[in-house]
Protein backbone atom coordinates (compact mmCIF):
# COMPACT_ATOMS: atom_id res chain seq x y z
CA UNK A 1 210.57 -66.27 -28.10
CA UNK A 2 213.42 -66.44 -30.51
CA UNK A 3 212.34 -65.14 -34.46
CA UNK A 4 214.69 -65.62 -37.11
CA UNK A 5 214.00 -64.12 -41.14
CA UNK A 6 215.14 -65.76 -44.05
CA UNK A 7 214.93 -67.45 -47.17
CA UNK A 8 213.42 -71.36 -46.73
CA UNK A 9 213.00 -72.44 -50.37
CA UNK A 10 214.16 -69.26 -52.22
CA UNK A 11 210.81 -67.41 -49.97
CA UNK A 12 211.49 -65.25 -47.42
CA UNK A 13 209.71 -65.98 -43.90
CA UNK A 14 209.23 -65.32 -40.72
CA UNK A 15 210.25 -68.32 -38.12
CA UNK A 16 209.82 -68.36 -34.42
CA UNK A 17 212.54 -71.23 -33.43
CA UNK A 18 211.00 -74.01 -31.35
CA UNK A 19 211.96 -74.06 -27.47
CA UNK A 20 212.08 -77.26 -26.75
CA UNK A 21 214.14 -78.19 -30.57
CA UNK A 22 216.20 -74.94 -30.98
CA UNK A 23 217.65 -76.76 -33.97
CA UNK A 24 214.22 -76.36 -35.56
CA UNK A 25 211.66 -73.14 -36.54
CA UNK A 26 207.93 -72.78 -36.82
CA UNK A 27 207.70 -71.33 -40.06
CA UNK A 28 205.01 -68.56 -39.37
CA UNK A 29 204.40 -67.13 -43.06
CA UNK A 30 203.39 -69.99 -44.43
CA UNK A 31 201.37 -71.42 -41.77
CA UNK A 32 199.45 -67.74 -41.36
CA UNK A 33 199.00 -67.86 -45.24
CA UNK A 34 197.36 -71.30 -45.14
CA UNK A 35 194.80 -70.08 -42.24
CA UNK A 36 194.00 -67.02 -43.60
CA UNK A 37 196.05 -64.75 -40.83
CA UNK A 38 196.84 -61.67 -41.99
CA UNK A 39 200.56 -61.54 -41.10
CA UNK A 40 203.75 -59.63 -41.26
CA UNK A 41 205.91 -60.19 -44.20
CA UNK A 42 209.51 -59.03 -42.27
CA UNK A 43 210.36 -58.67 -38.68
CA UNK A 44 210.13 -54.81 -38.70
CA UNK A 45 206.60 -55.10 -40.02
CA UNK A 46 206.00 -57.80 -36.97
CA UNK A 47 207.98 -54.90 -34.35
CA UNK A 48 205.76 -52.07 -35.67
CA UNK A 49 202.76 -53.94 -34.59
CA UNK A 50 204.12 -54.90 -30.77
CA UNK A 51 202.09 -56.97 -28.74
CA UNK A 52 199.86 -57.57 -31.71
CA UNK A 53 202.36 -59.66 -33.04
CA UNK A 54 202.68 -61.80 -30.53
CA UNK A 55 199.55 -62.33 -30.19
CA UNK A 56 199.21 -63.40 -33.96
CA UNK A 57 201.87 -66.07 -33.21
CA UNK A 58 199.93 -67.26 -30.79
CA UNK A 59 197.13 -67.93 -32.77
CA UNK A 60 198.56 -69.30 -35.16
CA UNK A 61 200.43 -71.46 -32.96
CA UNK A 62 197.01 -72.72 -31.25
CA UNK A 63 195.15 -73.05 -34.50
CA UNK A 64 198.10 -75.32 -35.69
CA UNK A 65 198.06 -77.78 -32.56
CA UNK A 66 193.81 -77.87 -32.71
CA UNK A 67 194.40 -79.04 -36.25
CA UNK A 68 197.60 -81.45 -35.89
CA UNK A 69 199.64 -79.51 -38.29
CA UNK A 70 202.34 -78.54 -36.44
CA UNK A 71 204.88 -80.74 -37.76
CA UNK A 72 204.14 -79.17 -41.54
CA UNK A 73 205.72 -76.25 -40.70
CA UNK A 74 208.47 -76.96 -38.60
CA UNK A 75 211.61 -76.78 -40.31
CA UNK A 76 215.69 -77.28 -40.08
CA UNK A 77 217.20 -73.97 -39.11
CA UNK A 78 219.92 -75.11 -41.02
CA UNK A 79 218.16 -74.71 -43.87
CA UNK A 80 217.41 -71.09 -43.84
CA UNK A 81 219.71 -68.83 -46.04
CA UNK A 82 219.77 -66.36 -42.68
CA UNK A 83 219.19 -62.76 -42.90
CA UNK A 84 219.76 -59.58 -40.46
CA UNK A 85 216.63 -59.79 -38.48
CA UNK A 86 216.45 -56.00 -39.88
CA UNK A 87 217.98 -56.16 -43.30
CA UNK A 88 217.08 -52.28 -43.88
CA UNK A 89 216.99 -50.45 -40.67
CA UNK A 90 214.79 -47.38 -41.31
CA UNK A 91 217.58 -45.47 -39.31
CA UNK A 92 221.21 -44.99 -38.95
CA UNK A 93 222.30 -47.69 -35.98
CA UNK A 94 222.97 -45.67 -32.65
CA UNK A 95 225.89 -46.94 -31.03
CA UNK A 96 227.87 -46.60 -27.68
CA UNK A 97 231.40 -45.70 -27.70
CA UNK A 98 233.78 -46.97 -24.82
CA UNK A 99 230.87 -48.48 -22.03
CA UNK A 100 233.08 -50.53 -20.92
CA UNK A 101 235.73 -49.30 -18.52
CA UNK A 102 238.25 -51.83 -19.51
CA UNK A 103 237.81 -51.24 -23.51
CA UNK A 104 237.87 -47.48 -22.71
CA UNK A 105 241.30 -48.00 -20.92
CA UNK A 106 242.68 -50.66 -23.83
CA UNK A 107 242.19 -47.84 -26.19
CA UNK A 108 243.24 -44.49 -23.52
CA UNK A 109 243.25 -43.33 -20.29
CA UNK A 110 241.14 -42.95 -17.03
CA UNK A 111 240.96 -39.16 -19.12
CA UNK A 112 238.45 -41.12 -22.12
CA UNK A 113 236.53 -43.08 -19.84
CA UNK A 114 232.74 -41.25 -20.76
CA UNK A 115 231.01 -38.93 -17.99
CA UNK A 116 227.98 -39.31 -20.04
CA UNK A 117 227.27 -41.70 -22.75
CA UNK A 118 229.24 -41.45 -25.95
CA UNK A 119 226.53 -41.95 -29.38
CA UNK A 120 227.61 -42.25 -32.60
CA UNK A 121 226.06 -44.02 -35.58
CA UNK A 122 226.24 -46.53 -38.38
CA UNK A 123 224.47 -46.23 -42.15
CA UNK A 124 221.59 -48.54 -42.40
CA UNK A 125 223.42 -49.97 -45.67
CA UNK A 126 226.30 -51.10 -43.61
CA UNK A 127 223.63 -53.98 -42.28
CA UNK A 128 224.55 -57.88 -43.01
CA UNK A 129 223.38 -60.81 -42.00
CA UNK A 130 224.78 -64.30 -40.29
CA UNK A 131 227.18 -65.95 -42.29
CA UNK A 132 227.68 -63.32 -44.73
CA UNK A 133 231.43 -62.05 -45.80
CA UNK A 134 232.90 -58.92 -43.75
CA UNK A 135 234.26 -57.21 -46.76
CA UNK A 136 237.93 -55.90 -46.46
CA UNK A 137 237.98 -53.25 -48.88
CA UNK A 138 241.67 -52.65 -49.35
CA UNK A 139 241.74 -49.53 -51.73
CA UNK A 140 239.73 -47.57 -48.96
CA UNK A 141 241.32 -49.80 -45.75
CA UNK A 142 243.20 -52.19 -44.44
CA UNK A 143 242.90 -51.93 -40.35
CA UNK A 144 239.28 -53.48 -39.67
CA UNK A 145 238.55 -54.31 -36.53
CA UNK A 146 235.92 -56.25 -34.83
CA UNK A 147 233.54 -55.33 -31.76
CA UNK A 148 231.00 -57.79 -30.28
CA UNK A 149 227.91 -56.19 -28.82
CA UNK A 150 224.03 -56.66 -27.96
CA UNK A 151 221.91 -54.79 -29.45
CA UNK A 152 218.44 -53.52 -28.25
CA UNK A 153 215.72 -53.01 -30.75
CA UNK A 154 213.09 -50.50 -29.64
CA UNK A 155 209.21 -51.70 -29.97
CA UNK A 156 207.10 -48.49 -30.06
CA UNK A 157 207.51 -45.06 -30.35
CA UNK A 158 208.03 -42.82 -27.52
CA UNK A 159 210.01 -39.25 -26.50
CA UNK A 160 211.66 -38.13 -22.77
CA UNK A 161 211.40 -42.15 -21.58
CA UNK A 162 212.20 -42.50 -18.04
CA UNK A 163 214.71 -45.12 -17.28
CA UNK A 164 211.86 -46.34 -15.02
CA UNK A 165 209.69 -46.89 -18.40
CA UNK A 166 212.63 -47.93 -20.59
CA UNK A 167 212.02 -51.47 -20.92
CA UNK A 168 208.63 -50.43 -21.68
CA UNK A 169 209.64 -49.61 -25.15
CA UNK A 170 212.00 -52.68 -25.93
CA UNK A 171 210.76 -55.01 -28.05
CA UNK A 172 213.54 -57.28 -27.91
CA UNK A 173 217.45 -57.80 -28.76
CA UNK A 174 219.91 -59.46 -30.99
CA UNK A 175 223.98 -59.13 -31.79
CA UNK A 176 225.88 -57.10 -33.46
CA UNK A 177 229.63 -56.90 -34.91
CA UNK A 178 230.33 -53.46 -34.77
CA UNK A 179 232.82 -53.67 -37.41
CA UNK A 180 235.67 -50.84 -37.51
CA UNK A 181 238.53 -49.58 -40.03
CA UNK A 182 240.65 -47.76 -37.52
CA UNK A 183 242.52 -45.91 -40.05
CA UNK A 184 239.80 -44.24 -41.28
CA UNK A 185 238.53 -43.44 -37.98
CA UNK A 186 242.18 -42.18 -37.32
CA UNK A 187 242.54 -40.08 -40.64
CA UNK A 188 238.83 -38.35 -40.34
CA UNK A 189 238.63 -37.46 -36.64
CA UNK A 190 235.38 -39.09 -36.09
CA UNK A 191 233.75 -41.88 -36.26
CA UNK A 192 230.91 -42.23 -39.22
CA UNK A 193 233.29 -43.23 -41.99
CA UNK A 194 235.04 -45.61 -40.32
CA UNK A 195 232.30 -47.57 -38.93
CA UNK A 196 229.72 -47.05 -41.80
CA UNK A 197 231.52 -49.25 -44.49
CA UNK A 198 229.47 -51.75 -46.35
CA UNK A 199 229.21 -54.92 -44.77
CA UNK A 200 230.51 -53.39 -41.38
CA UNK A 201 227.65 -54.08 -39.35
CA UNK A 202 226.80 -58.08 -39.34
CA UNK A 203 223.53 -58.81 -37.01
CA UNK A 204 221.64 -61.52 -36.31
CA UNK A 205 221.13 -64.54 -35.94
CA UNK A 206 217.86 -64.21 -34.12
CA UNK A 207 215.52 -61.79 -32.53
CA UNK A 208 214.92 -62.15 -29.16
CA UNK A 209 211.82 -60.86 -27.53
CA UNK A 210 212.51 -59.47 -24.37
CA UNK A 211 210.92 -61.51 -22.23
CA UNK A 212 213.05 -64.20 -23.02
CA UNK A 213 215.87 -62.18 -21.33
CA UNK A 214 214.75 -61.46 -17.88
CA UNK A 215 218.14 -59.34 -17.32
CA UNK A 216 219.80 -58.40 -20.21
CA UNK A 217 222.66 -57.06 -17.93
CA UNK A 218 223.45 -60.51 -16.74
CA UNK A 219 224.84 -62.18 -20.15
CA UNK A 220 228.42 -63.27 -20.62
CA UNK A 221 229.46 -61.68 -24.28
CA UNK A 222 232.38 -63.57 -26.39
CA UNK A 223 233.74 -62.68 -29.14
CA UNK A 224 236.40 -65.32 -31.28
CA UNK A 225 238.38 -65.18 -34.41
CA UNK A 226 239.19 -68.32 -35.65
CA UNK A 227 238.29 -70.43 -32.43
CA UNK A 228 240.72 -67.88 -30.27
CA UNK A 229 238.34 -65.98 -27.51
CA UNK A 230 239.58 -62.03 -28.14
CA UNK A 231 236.84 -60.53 -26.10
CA UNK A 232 235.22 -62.32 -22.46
CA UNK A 233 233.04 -60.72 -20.72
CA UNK A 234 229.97 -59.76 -19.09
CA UNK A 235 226.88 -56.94 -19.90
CA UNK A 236 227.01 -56.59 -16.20
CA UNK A 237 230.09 -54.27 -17.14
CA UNK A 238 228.57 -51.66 -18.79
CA UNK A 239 228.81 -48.04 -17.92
CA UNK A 240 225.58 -46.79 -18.76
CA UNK A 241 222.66 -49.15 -18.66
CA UNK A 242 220.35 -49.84 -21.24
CA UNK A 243 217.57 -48.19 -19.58
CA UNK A 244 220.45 -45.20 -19.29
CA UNK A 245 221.07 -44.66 -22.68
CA UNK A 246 217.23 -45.47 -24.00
CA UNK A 247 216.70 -41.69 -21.41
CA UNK A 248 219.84 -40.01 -22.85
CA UNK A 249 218.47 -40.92 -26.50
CA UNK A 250 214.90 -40.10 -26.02
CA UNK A 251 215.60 -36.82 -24.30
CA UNK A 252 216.83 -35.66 -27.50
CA UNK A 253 215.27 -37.67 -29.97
CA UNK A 254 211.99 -39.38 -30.90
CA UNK A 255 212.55 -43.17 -30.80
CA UNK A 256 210.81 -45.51 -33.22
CA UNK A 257 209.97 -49.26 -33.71
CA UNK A 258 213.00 -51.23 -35.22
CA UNK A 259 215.52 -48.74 -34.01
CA UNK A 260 218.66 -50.29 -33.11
CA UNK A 261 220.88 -49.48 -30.00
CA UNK A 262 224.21 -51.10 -29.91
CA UNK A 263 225.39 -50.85 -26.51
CA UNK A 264 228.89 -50.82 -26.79
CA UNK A 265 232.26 -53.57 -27.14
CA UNK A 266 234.22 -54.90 -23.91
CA UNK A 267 237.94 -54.96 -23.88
CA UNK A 268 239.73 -57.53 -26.39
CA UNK A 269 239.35 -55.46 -29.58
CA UNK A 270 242.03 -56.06 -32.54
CA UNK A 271 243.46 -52.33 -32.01
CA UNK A 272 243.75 -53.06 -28.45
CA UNK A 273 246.62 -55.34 -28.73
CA UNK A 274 250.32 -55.23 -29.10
CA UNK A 275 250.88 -55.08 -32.20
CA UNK A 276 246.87 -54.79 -33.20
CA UNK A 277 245.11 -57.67 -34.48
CA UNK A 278 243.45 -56.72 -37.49
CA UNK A 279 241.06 -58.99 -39.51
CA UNK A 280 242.37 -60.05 -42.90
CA UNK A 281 240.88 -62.31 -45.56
CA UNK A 282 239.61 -65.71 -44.39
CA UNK A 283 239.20 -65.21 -40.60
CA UNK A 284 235.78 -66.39 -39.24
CA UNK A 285 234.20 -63.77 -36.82
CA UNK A 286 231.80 -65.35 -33.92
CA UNK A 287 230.10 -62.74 -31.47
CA UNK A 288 227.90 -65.11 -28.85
CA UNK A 289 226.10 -63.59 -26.18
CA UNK A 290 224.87 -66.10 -23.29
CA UNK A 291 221.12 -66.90 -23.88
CA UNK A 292 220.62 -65.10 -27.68
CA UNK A 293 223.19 -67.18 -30.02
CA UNK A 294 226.16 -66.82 -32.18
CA UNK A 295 226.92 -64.47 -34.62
CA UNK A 296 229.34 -65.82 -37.26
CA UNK A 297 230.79 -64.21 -39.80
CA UNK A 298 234.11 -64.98 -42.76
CA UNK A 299 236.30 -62.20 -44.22
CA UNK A 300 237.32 -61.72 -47.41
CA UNK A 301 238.69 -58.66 -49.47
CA UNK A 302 237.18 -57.00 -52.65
CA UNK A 303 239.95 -57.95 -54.51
């Protein structure tokens, strides 16, 4: 199942998108309200209650076909105003550096390709969602980069997972656009600042559960500026697997529903080329990942 959240009609709702018309949604909220479900206002609220959820969706899928009233409540994707599936992550963003050997080479050396897996983190307020502008803000920086990735979002709460029990505790995944301003990474030493500027982590489109992904290592990731492919390549690359890092996290650290794991950026990055190939104001940004969707976002600068 595919959910989207978003404003249909200046309301915000939860949609499921229809598998058979992926051009069209189920719009959940309303439908629930109607029949007297008691249902999750926002996708986190939806995560936090697991297979709960989906069992709500069910029912109020079923209730809807017993009473012919599907069709009320299907609606145009294209006329959602799109959100992050998690506008307001309760938690910084954990994210991979360099788990792909040919990004870790485009950047260094065999030396900064990662023994273990490298975790760093973005704000929650850095969060946008499809469509939205990337936000060049040129008093602060000028050098921002892009960085496709998938993202898994964790489904129930759990300490020392096994990689044996990882998936376990996925609820399901979307895309991200690790955003980047390279100078400031450069000027700082480290990499908060320069990947925690507002606007610098677009997500969506949809939430995937995971059982709509049957190998989530076995998904071709592009990302294109302006129509031109910059990154091709495949999750099968990774370095450390998701059920890897979901150990190396939870080892040190309780995870939670709605956390977000970014799992790292293949090769193709902006900074990776000769000279670099920096976003500036009116680029479009598309991150699609085989099976999930596309991720588009414009630039612009503050000024």
């Amino acid at each position: 199942m595919k959910f989207i959240y978003g404003n249909h009609q200046n309301v915000p709702i939860v949609a499921v998108i229809l598998e058979n018309e992926p051009e069209k949604a189920l719009d959940l909220t309303s439908a629930a309200s109607v029949l007297n479900v008691d249902f999750p206002s926002t996708l986190l609220e939806a995560i936090e209650l697991g297979d709960q959820f989906l069992q709500l969706v069910a029912d109020v899928q079923e209730q809807l076909r017993e009473q012919g009233q599907t069709g009320n409540y299907t609606v145009d994707v294209e006329s959602f105003e799109l959100l992050a599936p998690i506008p307001r992550p309760t938690k910084n963003i954990f994210c991979v550096g360099k788990n792909y050997l040919d990004h870790a080479l485009e950047l260094g050396t065999e030396a900064d390709v990662p023994e273990v897996p490298m975790i760093f983190s973005k704000a929650p307020t850095t969060v946008t969602g499809p469509n939205q502008p990337i936000i060049i803000p040129t008093e602060v920086s000028t050098d921002i980069d892009y960085e496709g990735e998938l993202a898994v979002v964790i489904g129930k709460k759990g300490k020392a997972i096994s990689r044996e029990e990882a998936y376990d505790y996925v609820f399901g995944y979307t895309l991200i656009n690790d955003v980047t301003a390279r100078d400031l990474q450069s000027k700082h030493k480290q990499f908060l600042i320069g990947k925690s500027l507002d606007t610098s982590c677009p997500m969506g489109p949809v939430l995937v559960h995971k059982s709509a992904v049957p190998d989530p290592h076995d998904l071709h990731i592009t990302t294109y500026v302006n129509g031109e492919t910059r990154q091709s390549s495949s999750t099968a690359k990774m370095i450390f697997s998701i059920p890897e890092l979901i150990e190396v996290l939870s080892k040190a650290m309780t995870l939670e529903p709605g956390d977000i794991i970014a799992t790292g950026t293949p090769a193709g990055v902006g900074k990776g080329f000769k000279p670099p190939k920096y976003l500036k104001a009116d680029d479009i940004v598309e991150v699609e990942v085989e099976n999930i969707g596309v991720l588009s976002n414009p630039v612009c600068t503050d000024v």
